[in-house]
Protein backbone atom coordinates (compact mmCIF):
# COMPACT_ATOMS: atom_id res chain seq x y z
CA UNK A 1 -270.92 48.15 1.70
CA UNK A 2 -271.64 51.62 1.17
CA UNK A 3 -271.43 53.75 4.07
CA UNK A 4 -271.86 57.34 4.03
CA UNK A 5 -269.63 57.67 7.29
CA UNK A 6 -265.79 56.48 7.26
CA UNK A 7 -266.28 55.38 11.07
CA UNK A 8 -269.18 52.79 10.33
CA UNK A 9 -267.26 51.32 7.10
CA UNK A 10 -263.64 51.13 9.62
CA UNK A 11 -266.38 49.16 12.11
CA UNK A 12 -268.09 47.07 9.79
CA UNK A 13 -265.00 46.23 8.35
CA UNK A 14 -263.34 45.50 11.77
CA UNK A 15 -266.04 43.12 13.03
CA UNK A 16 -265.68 41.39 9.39
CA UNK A 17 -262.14 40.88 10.16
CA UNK A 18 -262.80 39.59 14.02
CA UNK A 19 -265.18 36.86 12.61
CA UNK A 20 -263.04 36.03 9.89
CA UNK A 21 -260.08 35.70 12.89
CA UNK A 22 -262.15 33.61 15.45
CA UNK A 23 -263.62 30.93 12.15
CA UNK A 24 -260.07 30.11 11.27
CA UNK A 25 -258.65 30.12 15.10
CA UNK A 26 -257.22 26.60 16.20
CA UNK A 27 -259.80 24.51 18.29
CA UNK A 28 -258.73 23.25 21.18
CA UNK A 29 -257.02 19.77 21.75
CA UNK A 30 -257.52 19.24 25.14
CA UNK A 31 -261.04 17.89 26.18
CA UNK A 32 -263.06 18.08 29.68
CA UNK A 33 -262.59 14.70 31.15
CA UNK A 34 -263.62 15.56 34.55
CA UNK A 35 -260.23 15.17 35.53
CA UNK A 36 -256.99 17.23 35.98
CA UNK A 37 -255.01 16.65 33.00
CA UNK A 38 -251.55 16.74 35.24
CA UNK A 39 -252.47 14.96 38.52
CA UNK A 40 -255.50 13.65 37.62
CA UNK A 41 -257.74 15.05 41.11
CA UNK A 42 -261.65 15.37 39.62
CA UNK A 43 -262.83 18.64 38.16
CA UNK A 44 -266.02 20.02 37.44
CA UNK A 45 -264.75 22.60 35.14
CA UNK A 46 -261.54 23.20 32.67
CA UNK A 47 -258.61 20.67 32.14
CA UNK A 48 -256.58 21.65 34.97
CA UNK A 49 -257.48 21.56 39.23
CA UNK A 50 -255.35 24.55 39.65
CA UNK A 51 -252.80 27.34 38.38
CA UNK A 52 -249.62 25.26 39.51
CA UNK A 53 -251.01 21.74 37.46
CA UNK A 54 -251.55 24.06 34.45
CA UNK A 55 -248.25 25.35 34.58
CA UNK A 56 -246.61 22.20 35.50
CA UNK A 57 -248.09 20.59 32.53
CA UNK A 58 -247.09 23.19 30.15
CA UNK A 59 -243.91 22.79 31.14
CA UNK A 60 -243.90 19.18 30.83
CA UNK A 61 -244.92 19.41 27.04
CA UNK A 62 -242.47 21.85 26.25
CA UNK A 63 -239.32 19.46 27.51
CA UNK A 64 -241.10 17.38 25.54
CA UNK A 65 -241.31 19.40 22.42
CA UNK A 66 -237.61 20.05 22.62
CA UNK A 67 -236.68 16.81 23.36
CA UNK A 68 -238.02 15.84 19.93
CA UNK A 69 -236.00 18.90 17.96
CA UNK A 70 -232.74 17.49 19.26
């Protein structure tokens, strides 16, 4: 990479690191099932019918996270 501006080697070099960031991100566990993951009601999109079963779930896995550290 030989750039003859600063700014284009800084962006070059940024967009390296993005790619770099996204290849070596954690995939998701949850899958589309068609159905809400907390209540079960049919979905046509996402793992969750609405903000409240999202949250409720979440919540749910973290008890039982720290149910397992004690």
């Amino acid at each position: 990479m030989n750039f003859p501006d600063p700014a284009d080697e800084a962006a070059e070099r940024e967009q390296q690191m993005i790619e770099i960031a996204l290849a070596n991100r954690p995939h998701p566990t949850m899958q589309f099932t068609g159905a809400c993951y907390y209540c079960e009601e049919a979905v046509t999109a996402g793992c969750f019918c609405d903000e409240d079963c999202r949250s409720d779930y979440e919540r749910v896995e973290r008890a039982k996270q720290h149910r397992k550290v004690a």
